[in-house]
N, C-alpha and C. Protein backbone atom coordinates (compact mmCIF):
# COMPACT_ATOMS: atom_id res chain seq x y z
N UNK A 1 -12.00 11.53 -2.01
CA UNK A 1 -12.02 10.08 -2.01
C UNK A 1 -12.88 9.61 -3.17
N UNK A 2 -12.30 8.85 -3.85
CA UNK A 2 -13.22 8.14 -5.15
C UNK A 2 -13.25 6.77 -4.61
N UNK A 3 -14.86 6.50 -4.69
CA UNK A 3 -15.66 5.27 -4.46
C UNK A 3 -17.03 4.62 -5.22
N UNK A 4 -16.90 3.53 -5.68
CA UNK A 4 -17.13 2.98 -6.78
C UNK A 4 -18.92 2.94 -6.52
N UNK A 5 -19.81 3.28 -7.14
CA UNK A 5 -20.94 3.86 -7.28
C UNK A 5 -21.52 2.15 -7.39
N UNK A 6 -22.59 2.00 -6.74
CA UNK A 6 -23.22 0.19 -6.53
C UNK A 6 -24.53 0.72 -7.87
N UNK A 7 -25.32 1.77 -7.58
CA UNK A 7 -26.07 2.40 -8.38
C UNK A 7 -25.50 2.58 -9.62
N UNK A 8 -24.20 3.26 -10.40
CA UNK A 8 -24.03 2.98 -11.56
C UNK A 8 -23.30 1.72 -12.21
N UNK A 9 -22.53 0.74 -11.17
CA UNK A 9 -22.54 -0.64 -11.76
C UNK A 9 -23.92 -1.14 -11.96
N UNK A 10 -24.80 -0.79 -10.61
CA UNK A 10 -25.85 -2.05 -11.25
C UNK A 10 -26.56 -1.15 -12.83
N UNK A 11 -26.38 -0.13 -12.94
CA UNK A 11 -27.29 0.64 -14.32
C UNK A 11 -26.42 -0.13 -15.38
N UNK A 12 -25.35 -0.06 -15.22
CA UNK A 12 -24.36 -0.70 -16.15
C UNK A 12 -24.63 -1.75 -16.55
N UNK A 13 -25.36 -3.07 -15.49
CA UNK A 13 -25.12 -4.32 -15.36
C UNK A 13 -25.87 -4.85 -16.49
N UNK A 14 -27.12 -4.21 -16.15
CA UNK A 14 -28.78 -4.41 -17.22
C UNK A 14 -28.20 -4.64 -18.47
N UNK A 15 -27.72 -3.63 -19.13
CA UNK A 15 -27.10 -3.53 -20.38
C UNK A 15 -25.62 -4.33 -21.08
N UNK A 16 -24.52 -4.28 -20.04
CA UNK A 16 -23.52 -5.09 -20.29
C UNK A 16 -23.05 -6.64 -19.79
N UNK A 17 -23.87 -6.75 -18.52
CA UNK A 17 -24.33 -7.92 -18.24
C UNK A 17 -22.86 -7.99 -17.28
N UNK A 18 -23.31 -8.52 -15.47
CA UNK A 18 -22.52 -8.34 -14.50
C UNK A 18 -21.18 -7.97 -14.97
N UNK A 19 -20.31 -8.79 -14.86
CA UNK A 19 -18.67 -9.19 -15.01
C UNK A 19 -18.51 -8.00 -16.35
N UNK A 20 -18.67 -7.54 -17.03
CA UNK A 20 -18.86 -6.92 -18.41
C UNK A 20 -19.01 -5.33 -17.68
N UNK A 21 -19.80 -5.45 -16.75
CA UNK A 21 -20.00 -3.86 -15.83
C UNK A 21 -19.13 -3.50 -15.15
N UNK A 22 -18.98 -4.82 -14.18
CA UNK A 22 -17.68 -4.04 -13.24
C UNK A 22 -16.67 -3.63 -14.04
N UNK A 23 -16.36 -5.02 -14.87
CA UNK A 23 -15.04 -4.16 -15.66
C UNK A 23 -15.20 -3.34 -16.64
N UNK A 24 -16.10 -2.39 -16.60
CA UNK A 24 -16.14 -1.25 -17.03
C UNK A 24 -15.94 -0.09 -16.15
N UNK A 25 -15.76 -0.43 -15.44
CA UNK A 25 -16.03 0.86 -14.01
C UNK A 25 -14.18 0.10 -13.05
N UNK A 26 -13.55 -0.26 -13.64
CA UNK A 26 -12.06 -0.69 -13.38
C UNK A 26 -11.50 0.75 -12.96
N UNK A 27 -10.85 0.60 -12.02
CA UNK A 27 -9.93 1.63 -11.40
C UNK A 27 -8.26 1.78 -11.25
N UNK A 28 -7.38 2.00 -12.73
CA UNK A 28 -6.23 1.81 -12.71
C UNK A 28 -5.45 2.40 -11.32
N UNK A 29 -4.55 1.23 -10.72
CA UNK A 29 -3.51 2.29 -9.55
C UNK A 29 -2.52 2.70 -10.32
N UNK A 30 -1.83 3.73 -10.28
CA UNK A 30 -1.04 4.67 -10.80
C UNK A 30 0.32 3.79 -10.64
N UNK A 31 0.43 3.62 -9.35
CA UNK A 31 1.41 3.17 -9.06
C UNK A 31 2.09 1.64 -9.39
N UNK A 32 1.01 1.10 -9.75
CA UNK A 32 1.33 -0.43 -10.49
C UNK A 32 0.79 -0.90 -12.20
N UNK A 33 0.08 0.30 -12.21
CA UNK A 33 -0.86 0.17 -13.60
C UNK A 33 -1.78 -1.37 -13.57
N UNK A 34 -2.52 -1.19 -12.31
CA UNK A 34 -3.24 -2.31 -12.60
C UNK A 34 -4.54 -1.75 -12.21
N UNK A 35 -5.47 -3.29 -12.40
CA UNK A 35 -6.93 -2.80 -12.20
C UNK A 35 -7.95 -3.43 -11.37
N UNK A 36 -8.43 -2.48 -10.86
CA UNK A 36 -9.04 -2.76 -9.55
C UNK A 36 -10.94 -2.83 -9.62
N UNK A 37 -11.49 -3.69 -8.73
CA UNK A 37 -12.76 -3.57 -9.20
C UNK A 37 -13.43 -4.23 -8.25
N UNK A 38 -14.29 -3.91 -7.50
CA UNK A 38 -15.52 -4.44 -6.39
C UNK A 38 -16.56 -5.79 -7.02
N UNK A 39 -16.53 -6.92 -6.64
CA UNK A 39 -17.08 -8.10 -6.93
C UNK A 39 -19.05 -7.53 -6.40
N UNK A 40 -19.82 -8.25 -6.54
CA UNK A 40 -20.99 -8.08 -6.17
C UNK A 40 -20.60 -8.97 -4.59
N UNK A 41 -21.86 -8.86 -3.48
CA UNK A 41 -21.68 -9.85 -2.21
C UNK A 41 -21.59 -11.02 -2.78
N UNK A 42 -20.65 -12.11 -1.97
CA UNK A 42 -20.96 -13.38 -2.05
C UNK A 42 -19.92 -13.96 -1.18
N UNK A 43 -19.47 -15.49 -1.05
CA UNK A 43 -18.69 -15.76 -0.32
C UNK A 43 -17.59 -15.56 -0.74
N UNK A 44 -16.57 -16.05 0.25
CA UNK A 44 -14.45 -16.29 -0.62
C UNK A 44 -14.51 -16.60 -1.64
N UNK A 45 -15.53 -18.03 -1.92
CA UNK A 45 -15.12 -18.83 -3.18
C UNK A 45 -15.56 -18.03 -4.54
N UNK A 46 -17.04 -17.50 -4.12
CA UNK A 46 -17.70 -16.93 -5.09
C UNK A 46 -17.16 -15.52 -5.65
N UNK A 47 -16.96 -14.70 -5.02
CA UNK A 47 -16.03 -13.91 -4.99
C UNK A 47 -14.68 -13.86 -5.70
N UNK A 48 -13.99 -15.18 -5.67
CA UNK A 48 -13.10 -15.49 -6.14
C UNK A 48 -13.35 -15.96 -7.88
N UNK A 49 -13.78 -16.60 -7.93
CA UNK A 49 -14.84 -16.85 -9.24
C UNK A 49 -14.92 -15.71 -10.11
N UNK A 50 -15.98 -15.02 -9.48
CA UNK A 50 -15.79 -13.83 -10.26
C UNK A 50 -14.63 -13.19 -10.45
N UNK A 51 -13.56 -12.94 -9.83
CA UNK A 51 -12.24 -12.58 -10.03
C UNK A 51 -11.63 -12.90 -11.36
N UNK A 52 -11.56 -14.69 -11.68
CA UNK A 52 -11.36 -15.29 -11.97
C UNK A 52 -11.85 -15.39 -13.66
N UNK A 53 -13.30 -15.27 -13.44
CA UNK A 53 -14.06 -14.86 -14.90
C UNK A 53 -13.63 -13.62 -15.53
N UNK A 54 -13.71 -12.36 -14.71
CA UNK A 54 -12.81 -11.08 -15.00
C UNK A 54 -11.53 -11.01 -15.87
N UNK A 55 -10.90 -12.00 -15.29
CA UNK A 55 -9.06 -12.43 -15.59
C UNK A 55 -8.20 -11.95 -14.83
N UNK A 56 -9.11 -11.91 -13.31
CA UNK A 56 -7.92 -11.55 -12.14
C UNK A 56 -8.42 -12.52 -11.25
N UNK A 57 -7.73 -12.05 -9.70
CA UNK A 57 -7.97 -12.77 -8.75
C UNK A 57 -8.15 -11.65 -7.52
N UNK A 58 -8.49 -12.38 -6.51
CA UNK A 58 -9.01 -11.39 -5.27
C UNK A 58 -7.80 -10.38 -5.14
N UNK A 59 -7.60 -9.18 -4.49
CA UNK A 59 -6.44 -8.55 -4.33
C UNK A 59 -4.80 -9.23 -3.58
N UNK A 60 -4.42 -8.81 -4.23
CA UNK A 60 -3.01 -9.39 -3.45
C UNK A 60 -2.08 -7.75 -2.78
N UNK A 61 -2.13 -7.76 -1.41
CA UNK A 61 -1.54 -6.58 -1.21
C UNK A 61 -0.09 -6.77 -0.80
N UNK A 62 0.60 -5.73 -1.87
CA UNK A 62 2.17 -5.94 -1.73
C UNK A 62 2.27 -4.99 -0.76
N UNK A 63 1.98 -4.02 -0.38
CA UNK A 63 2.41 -2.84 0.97
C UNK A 63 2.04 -2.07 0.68
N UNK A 64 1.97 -1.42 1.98
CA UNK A 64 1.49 -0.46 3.18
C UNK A 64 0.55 0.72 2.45
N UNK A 65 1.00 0.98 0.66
CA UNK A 65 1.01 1.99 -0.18
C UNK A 65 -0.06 1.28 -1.06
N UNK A 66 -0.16 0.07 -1.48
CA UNK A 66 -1.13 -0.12 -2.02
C UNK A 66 -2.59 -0.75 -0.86
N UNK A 67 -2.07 -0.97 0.30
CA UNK A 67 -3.68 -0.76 1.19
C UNK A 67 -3.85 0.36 1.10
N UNK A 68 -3.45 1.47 1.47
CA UNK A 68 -3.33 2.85 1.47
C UNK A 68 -4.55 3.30 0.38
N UNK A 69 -3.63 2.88 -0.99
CA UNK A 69 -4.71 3.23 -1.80
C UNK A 69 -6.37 2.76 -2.18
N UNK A 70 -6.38 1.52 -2.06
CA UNK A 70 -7.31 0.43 -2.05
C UNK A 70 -8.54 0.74 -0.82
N UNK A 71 -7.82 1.60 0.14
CA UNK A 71 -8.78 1.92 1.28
C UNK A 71 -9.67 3.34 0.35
N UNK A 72 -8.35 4.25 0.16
CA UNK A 72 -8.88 5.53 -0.52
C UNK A 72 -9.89 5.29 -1.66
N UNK A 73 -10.09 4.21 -2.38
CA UNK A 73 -11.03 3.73 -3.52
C UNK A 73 -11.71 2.91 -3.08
N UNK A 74 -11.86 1.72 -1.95
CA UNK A 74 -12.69 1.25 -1.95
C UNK A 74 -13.20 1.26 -0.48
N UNK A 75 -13.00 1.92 0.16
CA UNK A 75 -13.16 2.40 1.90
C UNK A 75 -14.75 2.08 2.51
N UNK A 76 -14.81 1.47 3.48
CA UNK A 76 -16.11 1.80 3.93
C UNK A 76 -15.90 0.89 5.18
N UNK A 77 -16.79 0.64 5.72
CA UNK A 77 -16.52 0.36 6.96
C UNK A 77 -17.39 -1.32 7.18
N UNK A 78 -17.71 -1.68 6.21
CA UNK A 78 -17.72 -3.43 5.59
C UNK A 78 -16.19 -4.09 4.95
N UNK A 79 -16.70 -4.93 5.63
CA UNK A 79 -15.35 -5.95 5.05
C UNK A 79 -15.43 -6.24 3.56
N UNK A 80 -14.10 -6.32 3.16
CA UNK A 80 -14.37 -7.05 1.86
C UNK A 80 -13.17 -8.28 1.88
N UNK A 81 -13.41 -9.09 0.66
CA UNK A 81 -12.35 -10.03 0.29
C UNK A 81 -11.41 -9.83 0.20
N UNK A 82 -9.93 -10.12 0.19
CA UNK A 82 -8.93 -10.32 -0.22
C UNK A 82 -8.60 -11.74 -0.80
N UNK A 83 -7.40 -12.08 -1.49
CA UNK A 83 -6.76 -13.04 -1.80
C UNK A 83 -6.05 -13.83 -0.62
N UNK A 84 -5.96 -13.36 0.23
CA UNK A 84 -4.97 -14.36 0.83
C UNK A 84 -5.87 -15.60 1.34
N UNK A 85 -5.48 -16.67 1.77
CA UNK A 85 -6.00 -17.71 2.34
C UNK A 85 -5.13 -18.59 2.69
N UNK A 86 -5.48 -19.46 3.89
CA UNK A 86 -5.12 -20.67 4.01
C UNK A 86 -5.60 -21.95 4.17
N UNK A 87 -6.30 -22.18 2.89
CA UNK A 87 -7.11 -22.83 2.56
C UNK A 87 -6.65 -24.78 2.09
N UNK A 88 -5.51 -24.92 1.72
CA UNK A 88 -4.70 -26.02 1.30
C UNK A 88 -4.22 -26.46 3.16
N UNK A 89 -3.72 -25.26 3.41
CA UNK A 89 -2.66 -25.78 4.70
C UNK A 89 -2.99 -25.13 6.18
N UNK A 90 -4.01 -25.11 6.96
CA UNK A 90 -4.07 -24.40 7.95
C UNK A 90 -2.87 -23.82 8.58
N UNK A 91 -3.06 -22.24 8.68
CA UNK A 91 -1.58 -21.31 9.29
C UNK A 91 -0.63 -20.69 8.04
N UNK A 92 -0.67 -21.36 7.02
CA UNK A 92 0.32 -21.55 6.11
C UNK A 92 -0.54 -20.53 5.00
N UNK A 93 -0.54 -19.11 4.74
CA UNK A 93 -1.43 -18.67 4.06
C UNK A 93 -0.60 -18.02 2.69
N UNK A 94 -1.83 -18.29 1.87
CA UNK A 94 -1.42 -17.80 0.44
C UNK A 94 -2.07 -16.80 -0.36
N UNK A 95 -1.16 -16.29 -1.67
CA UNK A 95 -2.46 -15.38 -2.09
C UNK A 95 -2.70 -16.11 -3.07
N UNK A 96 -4.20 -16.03 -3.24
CA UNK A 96 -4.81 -16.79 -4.73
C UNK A 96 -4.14 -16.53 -6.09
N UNK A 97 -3.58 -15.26 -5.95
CA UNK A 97 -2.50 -15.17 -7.41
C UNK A 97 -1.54 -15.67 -7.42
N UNK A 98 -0.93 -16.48 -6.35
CA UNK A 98 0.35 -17.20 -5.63
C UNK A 98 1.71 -16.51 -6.03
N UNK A 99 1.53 -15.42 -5.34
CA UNK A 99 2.46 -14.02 -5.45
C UNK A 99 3.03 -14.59 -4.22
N UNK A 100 4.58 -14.13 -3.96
CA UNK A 100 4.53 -14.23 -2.39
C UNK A 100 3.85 -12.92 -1.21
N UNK A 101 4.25 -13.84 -0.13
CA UNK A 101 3.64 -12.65 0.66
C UNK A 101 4.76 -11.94 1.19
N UNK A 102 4.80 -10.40 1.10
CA UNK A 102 5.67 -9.64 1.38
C UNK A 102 5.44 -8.68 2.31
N UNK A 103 3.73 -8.91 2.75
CA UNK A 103 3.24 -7.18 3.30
C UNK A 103 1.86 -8.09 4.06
N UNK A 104 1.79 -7.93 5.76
CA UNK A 104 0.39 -8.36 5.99
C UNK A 104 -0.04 -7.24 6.75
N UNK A 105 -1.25 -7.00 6.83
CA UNK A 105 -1.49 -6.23 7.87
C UNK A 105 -2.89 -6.67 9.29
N UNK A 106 -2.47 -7.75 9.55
CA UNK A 106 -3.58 -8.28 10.74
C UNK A 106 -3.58 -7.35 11.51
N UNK A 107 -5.22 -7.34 12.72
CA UNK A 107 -5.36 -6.61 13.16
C UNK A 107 -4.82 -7.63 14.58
N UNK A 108 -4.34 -7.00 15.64
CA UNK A 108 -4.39 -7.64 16.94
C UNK A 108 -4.79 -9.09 16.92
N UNK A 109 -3.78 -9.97 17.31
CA UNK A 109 -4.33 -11.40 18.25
C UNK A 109 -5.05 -12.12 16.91
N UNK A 110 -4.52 -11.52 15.44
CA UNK A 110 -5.04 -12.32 14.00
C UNK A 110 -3.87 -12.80 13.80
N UNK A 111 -3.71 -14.13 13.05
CA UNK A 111 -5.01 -14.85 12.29
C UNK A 111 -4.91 -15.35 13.92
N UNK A 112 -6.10 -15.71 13.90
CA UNK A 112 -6.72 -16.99 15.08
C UNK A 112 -7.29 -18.12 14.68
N UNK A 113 -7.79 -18.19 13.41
CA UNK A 113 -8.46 -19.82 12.83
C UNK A 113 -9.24 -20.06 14.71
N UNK A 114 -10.18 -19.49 14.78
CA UNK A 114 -11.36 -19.03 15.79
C UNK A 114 -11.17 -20.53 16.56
N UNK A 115 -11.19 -21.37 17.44
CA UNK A 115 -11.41 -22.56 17.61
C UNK A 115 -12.56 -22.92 17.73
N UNK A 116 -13.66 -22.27 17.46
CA UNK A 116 -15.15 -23.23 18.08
C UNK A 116 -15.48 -23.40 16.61
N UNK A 117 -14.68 -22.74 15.58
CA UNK A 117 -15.54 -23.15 14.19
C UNK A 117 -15.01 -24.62 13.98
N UNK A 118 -15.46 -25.60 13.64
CA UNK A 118 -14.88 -26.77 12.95
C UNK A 118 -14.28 -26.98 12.15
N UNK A 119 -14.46 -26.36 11.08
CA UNK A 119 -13.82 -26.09 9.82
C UNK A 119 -12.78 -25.45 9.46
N UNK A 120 -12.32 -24.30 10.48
CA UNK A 120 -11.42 -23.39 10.56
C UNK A 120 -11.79 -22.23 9.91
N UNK A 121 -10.78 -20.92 9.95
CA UNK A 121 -11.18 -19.86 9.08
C UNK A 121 -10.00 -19.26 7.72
N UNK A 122 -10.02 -20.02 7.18
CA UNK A 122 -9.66 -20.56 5.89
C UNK A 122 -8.98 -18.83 4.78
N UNK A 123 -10.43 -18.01 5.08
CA UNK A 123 -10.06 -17.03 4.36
C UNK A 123 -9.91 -15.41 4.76
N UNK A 124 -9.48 -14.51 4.32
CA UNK A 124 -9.06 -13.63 4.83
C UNK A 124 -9.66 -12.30 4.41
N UNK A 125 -10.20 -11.20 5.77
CA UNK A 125 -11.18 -9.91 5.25
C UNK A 125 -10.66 -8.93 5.81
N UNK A 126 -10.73 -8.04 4.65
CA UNK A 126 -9.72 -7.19 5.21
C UNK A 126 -11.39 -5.75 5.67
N UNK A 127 -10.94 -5.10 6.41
CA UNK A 127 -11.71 -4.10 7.42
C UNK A 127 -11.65 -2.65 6.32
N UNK A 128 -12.62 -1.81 5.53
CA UNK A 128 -12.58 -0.87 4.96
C UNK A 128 -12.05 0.01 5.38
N UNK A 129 -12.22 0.38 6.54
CA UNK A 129 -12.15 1.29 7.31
C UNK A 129 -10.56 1.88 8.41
N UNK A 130 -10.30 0.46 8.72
CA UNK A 130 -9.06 0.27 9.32
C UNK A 130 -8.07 -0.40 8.36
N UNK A 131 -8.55 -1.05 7.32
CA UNK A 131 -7.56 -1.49 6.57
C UNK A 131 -6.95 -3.07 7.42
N UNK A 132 -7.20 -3.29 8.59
CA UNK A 132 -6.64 -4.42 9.41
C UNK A 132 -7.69 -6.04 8.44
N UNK A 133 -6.91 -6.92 8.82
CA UNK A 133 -7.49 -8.20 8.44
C UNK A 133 -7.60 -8.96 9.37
N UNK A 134 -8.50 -9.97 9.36
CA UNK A 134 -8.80 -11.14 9.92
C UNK A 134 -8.91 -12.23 9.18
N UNK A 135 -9.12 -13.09 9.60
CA UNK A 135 -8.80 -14.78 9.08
C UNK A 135 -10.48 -15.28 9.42
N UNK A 136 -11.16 -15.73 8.43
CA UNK A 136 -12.80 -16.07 8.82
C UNK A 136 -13.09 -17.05 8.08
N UNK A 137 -14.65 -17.33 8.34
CA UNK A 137 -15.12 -18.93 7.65
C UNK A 137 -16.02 -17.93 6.64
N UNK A 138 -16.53 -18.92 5.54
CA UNK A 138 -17.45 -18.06 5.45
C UNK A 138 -18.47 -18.82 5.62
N UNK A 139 -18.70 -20.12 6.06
CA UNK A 139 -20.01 -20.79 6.56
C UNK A 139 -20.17 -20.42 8.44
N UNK A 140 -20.93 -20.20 8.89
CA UNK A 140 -20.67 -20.60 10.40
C UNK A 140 -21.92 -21.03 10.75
N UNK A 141 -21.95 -22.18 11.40
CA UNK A 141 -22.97 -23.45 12.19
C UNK A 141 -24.30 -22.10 12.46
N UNK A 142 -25.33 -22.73 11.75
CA UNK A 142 -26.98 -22.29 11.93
C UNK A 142 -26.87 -20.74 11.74
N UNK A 143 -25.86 -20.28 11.48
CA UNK A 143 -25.84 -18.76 10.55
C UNK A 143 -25.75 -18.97 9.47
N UNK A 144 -26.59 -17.49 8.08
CA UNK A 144 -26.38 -17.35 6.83
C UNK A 144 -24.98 -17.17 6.08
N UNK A 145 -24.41 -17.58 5.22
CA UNK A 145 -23.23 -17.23 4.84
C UNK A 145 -22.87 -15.91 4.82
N UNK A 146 -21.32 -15.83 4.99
CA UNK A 146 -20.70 -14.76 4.74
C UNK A 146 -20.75 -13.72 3.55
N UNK A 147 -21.40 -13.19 3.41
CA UNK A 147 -21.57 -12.54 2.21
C UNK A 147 -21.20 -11.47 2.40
N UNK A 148 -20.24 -10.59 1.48
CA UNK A 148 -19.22 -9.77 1.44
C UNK A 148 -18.90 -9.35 -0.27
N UNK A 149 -18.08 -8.67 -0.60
CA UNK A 149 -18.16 -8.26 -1.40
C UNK A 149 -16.36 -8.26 -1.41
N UNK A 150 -15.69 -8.37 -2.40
CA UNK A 150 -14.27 -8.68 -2.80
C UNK A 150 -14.04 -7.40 -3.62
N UNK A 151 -12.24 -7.33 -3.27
CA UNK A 151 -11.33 -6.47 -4.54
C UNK A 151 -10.93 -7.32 -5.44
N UNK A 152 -11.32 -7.11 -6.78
CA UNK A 152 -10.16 -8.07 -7.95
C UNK A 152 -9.48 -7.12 -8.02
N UNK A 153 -7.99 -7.76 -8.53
CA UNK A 153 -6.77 -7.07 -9.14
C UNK A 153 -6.68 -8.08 -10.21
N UNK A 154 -6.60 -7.44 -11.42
CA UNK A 154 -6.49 -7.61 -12.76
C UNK A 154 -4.88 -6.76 -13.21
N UNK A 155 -3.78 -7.84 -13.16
CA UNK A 155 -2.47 -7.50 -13.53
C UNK A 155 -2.29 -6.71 -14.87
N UNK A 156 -2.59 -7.63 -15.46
CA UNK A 156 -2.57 -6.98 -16.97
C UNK A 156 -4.22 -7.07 -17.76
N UNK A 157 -4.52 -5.77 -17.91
CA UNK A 157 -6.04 -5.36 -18.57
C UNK A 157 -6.05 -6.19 -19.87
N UNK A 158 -7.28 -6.37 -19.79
CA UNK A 158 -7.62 -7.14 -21.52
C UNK A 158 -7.59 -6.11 -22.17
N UNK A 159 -7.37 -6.54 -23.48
CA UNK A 159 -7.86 -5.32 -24.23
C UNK A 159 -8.75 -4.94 -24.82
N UNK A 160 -10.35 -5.59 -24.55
CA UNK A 160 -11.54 -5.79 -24.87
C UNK A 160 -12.16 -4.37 -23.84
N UNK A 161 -11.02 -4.63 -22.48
CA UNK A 161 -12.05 -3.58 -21.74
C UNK A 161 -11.91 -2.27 -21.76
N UNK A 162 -12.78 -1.66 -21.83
CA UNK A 162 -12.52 0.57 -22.47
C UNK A 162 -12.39 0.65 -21.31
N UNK A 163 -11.89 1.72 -21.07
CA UNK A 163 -11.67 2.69 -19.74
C UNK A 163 -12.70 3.50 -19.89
N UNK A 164 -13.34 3.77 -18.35
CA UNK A 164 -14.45 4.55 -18.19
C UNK A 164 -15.07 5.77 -18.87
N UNK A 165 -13.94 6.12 -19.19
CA UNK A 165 -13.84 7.83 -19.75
C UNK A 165 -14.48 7.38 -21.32
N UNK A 166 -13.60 6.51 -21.75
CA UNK A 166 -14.17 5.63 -23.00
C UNK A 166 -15.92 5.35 -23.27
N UNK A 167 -15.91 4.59 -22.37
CA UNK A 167 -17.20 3.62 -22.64
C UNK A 167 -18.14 5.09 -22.40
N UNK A 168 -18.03 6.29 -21.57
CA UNK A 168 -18.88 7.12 -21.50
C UNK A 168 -19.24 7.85 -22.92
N UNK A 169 -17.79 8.01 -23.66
CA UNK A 169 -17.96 8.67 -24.92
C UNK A 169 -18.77 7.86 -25.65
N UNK A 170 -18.65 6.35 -25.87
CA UNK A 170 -19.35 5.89 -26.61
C UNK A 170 -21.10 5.70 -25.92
N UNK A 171 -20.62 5.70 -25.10
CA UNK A 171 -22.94 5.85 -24.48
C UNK A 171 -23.37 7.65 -24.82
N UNK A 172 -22.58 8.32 -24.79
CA UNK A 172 -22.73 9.78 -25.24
C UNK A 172 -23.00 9.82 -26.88
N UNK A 173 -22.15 9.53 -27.53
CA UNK A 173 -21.98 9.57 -28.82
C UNK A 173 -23.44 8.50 -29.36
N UNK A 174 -23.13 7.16 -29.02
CA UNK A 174 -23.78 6.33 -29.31
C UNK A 174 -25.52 6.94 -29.01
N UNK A 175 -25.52 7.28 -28.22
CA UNK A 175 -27.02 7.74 -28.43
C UNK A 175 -27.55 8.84 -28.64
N UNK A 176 -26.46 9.85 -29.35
CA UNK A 176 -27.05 10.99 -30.34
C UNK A 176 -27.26 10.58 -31.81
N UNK A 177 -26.23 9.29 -32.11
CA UNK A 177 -26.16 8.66 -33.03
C UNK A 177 -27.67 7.90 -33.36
N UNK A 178 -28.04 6.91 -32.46
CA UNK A 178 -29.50 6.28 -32.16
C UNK A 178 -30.68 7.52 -32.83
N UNK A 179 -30.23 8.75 -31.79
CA UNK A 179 -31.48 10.00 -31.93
C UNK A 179 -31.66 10.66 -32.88
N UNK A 180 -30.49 10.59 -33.65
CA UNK A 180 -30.30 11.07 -34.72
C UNK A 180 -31.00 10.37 -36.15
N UNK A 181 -30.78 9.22 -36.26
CA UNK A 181 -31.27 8.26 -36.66
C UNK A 181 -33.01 8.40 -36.61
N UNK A 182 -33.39 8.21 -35.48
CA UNK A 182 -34.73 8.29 -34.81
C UNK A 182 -35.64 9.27 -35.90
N UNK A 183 -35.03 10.58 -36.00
CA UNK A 183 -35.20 11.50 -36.39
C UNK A 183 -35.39 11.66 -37.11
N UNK A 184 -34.71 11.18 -38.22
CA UNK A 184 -34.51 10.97 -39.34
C UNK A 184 -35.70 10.10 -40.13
N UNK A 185 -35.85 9.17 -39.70
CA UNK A 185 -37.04 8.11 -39.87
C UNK A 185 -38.61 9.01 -39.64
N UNK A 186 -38.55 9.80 -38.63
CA UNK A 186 -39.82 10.18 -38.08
C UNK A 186 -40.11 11.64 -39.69
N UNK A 187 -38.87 12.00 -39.92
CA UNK A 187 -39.09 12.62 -41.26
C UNK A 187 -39.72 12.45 -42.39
């Protein structure tokens, strides 16, 4: 199982600065050639944001094969974000990339839009572990916000961002280059 290291994004972060880290540590699926990447905690919106700054949006799951995979890379037994919501139209849910929906996977007696919340539950978390979703707020009356942590899917990669294997050669290279240098001077 490959799972995305919180310890070497945040080492990453110092130096390339958040949004600049994760998508350095992007996880192509084979099967769609796209790219995948763990948001820091925060709410739907915030979460989404960052998606957004990236040049994606929360995940949009087309089926059964890409939860499948998305569990195998990003698995744990905390919720994270997804894209879907029904945020415009209570019941009526969408994905933030406004893909259609082709593939859900609620868990039992979901969505429920909870009735004692006021506000409703607007956005949608999917379960690491089970892969099942629910429909949630992320404010709830005299509790701290929902803070969670999101999948972006990034359709088509910029081409600014290296692939991991990449950016390692150049922190490898790059700082024999530095030492070398160093060395040289101290001569």
């Amino acid at each position: 199982m490959h799972q995305l290291s919180i310890v070497g994004i945040a080492a990453m972060g110092l130096t390339l600065g958040t949004v600049s880290a994760a998508k350095a540590f992007t996880i192509t699926n084979p099967a769609n050639g796209h790219q995948y990447f763990q948001t820091t905690p925060d709410t739907w919106t915030g979460a989404q944001a960052q998606a957004v700054a990236a040049g994606g949006n929360l995940v949009t799951i087309n089926n059964a094969e890409e939860q499948a995979w998305l569990i195998s890379i990003f698995g744990s037994k905390s919720p994270f974000w997804i894209g879907l919501n029904d945020i415009e139209v209570e019941g009526q849910f969408k994905w933030a990339s406004g893909q259609p929906i082709t593939y859900t996977n609620w868990l039992p007696s979901e969505p429920n839009n909870f009735p004692h919340i006021p506000e409703g539950e607007d956005f949608v978390q999917m379960f690491g572990d089970t892969g099942t979703w629910v429909d949630t707020t992320t404010y709830l009356i005299n509790l701290p916000p929902n803070f969670s942590p999101g999948i972006v899917e990034i359709e088509t990669p910029p081409e600014s961002v290296p692939e991991p294997s990449t950016l390692i050669t150049l922190l490898v290279f790059g700082g024999l280059g530095v030492r070398s240098l160093l060395l040289r001077k101290s001569q």
